[in-house]
C-alpha atoms as a PDB file:
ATOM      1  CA  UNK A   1    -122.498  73.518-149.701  1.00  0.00           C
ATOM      2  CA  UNK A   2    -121.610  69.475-149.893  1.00  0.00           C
ATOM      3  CA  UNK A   3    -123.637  68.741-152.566  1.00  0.00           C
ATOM      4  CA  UNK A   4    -122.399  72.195-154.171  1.00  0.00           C
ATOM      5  CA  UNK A   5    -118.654  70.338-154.061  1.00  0.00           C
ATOM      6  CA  UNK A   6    -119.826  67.343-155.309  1.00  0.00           C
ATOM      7  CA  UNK A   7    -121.553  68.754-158.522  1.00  0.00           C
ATOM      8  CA  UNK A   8    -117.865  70.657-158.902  1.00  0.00           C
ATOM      9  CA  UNK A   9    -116.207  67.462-158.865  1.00  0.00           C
ATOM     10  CA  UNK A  10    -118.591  65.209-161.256  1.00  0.00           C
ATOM     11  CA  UNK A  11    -118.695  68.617-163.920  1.00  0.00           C
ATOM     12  CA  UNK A  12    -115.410  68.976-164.101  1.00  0.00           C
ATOM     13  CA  UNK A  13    -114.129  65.111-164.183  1.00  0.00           C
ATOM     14  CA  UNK A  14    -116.707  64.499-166.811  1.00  0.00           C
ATOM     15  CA  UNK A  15    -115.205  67.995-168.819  1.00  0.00           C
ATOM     16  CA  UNK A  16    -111.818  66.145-168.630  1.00  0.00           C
ATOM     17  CA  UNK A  17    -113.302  62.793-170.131  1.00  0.00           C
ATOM     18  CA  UNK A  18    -115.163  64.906-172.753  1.00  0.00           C
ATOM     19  CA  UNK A  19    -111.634  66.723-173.481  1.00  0.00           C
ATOM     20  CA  UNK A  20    -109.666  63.857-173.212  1.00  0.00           C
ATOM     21  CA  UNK A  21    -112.278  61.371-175.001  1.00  0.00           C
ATOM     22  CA  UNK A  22    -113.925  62.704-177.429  1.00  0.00           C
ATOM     23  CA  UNK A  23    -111.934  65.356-178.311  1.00  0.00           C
ATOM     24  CA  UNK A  24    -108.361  63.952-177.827  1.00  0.00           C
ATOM     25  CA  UNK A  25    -107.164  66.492-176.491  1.00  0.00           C
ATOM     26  CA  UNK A  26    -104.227  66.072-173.992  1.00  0.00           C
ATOM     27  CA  UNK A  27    -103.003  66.881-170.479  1.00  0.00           C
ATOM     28  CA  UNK A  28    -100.630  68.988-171.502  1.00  0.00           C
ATOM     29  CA  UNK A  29    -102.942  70.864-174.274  1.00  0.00           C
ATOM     30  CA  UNK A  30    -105.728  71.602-171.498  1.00  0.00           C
ATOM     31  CA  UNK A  31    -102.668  72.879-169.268  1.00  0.00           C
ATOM     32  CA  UNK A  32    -102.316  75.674-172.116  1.00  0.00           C
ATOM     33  CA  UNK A  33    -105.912  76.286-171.874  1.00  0.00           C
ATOM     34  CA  UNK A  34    -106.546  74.551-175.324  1.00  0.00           C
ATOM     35  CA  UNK A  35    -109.980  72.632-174.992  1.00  0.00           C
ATOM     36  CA  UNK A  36    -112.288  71.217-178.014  1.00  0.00           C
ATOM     37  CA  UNK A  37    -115.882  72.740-177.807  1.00  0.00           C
ATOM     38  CA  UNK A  38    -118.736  71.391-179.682  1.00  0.00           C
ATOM     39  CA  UNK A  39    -122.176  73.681-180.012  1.00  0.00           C
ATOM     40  CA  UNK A  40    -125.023  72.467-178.157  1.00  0.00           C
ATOM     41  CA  UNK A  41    -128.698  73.796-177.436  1.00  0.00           C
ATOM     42  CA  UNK A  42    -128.690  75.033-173.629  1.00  0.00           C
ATOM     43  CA  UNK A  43    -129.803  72.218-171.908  1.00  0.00           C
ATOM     44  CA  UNK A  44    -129.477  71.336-167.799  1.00  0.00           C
ATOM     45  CA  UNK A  45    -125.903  69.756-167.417  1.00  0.00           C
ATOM     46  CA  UNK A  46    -126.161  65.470-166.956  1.00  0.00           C
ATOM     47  CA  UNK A  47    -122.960  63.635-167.115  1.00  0.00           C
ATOM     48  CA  UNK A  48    -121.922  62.161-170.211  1.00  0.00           C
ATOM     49  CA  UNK A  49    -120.004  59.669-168.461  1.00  0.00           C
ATOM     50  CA  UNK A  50    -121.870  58.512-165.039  1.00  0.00           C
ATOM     51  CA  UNK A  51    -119.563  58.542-162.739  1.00  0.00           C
ATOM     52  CA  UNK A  52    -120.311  59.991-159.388  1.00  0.00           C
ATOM     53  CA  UNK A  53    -118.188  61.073-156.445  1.00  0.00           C
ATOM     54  CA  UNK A  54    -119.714  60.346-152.772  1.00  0.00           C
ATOM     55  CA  UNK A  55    -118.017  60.601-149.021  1.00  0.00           C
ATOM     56  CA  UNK A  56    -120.370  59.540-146.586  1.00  0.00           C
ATOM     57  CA  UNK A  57    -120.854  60.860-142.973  1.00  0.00           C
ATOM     58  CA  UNK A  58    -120.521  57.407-141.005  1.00  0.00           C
ATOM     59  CA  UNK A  59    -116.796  56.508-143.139  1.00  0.00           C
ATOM     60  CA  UNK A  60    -114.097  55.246-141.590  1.00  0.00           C
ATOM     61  CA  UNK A  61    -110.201  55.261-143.053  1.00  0.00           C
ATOM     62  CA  UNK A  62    -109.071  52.516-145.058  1.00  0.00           C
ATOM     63  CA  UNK A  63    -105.297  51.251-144.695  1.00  0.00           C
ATOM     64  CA  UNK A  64    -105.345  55.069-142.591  1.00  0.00           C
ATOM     65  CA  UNK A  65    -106.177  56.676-145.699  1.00  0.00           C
ATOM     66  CA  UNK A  66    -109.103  59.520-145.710  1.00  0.00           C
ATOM     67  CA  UNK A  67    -110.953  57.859-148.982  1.00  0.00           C
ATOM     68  CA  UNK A  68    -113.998  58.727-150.963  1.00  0.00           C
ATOM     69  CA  UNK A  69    -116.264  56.547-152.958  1.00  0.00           C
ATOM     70  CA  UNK A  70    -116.542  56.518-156.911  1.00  0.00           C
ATOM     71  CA  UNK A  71    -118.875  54.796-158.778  1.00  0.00           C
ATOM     72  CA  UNK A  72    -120.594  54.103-161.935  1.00  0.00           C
ATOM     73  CA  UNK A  73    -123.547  52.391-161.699  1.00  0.00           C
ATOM     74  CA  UNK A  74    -124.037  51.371-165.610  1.00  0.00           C
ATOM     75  CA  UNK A  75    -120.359  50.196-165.626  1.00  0.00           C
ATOM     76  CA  UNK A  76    -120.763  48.110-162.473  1.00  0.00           C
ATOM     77  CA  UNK A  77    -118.432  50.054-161.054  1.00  0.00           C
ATOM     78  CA  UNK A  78    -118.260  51.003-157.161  1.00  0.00           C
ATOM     79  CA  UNK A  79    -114.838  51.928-156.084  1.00  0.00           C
ATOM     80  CA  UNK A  80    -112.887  53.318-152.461  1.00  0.00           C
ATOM     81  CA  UNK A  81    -110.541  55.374-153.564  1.00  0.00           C
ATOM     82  CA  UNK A  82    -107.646  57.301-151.263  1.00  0.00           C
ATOM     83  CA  UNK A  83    -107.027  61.145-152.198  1.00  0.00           C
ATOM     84  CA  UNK A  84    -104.174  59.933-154.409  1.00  0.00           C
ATOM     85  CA  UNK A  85    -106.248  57.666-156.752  1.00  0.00           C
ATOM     86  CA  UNK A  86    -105.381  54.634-154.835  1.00  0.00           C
ATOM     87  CA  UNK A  87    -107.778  51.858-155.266  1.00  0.00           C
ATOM     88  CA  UNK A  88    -108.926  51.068-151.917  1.00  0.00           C
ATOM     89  CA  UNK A  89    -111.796  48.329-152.315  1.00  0.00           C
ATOM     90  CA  UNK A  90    -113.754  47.754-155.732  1.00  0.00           C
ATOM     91  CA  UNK A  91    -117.423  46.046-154.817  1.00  0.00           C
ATOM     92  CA  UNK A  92    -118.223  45.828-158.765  1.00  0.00           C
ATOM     93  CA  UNK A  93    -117.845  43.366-160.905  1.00  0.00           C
ATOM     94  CA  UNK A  94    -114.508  45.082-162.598  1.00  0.00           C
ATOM     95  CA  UNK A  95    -112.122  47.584-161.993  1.00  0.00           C
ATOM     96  CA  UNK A  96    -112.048  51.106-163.450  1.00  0.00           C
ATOM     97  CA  UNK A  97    -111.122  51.228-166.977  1.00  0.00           C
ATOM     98  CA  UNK A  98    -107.479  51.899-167.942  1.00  0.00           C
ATOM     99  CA  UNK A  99    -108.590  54.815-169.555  1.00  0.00           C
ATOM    100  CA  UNK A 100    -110.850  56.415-166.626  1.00  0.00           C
ATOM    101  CA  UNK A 101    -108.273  55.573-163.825  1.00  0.00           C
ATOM    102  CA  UNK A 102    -105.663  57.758-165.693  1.00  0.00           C
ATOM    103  CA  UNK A 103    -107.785  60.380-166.053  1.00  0.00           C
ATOM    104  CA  UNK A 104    -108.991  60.182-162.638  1.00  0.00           C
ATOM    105  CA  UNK A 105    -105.351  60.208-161.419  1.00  0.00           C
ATOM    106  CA  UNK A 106    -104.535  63.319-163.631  1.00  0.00           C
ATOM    107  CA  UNK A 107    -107.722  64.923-162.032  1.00  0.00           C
ATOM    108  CA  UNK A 108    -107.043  63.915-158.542  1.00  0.00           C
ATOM    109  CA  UNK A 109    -103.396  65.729-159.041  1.00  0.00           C
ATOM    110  CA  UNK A 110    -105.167  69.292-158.557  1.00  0.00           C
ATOM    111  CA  UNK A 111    -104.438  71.143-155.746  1.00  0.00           C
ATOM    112  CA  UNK A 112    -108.449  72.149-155.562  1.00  0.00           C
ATOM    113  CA  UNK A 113    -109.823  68.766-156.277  1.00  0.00           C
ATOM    114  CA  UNK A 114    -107.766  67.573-153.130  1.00  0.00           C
ATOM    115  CA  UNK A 115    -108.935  70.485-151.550  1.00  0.00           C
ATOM    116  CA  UNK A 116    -112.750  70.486-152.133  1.00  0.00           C
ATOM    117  CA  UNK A 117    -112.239  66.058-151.260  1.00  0.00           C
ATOM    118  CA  UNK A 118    -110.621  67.097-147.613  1.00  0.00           C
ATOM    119  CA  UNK A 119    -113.142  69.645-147.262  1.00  0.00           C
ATOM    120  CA  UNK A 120    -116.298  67.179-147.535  1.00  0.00           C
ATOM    121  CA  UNK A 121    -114.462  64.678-145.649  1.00  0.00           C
ATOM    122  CA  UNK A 122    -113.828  66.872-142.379  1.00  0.00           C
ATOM    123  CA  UNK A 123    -117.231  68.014-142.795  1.00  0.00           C
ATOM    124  CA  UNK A 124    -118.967  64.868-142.968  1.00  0.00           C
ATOM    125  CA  UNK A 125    -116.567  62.960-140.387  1.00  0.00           C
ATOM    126  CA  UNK A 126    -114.970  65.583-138.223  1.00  0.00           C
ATOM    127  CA  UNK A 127    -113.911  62.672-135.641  1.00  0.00           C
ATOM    128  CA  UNK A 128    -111.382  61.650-138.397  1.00  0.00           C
ATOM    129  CA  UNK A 129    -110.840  65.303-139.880  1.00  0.00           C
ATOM    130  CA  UNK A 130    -107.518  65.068-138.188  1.00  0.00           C
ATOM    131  CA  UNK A 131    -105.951  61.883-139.040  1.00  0.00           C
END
């Protein structure tokens, strides 16, 4: 069920960067429902992008903040991040992109990406599930 939440959150934040990226297409358009498709053979889904979403079981808050961890290993990226995009802690070498941190913050502004990050963090630390 974790790992089911997880998969959510990579597919659809590396959707957005595909939308957004590669086929320019903006917040407001995919709030329409207008999205740019390109044909494909069927193949098992790998992001395009590489970032990865992770909230381990032995975390602790951050400034009070619930956070989880977001990383990209090929960008040298490894990021705490609160539940409102706040960067937390970076232990890479740079930040995220301009570019990735606005989408991110666009992405982390759904209700069910909130919901599915609370979710795995009361699960995986239910001695902080309250604060």
């Amino acid at each position: 069920m974790i790992e089911d939440n997880f998969i959510y959150l990579e597919r659809n934040f590396d959707d957005l960067l595909f939308q957004t990226q590669r086929g320019k297409v903006t917040h407001e358009q995919l709030e329409k429902g207008i999205r740019y498709e390109q044909f494909e053979q069927f193949k098992e889904w790998k992001s395009l992008y590489g970032y990865k979403f992770n909230i381990y079981s032995n975390e602790h808050l951050i400034h009070g903040e619930k956070h989880f961890h977001f990383d990209n290993k090929q960008e040298n990226v490894f990021c705490k991040i609160d539940f409102e995009g706040n960067v937390l802690d970076s232990n890479g070498k740079k930040y995220i992109p301009g570019n990735i941190l606005k989408e991110l913050l666009y992405f982390l502004s759904k209700k069910s990406v909130k919901e599915r990050l609370h979710l795995v963090w009361n699960i995986k630390n239910p001695e902080l599930k309250n604060n």
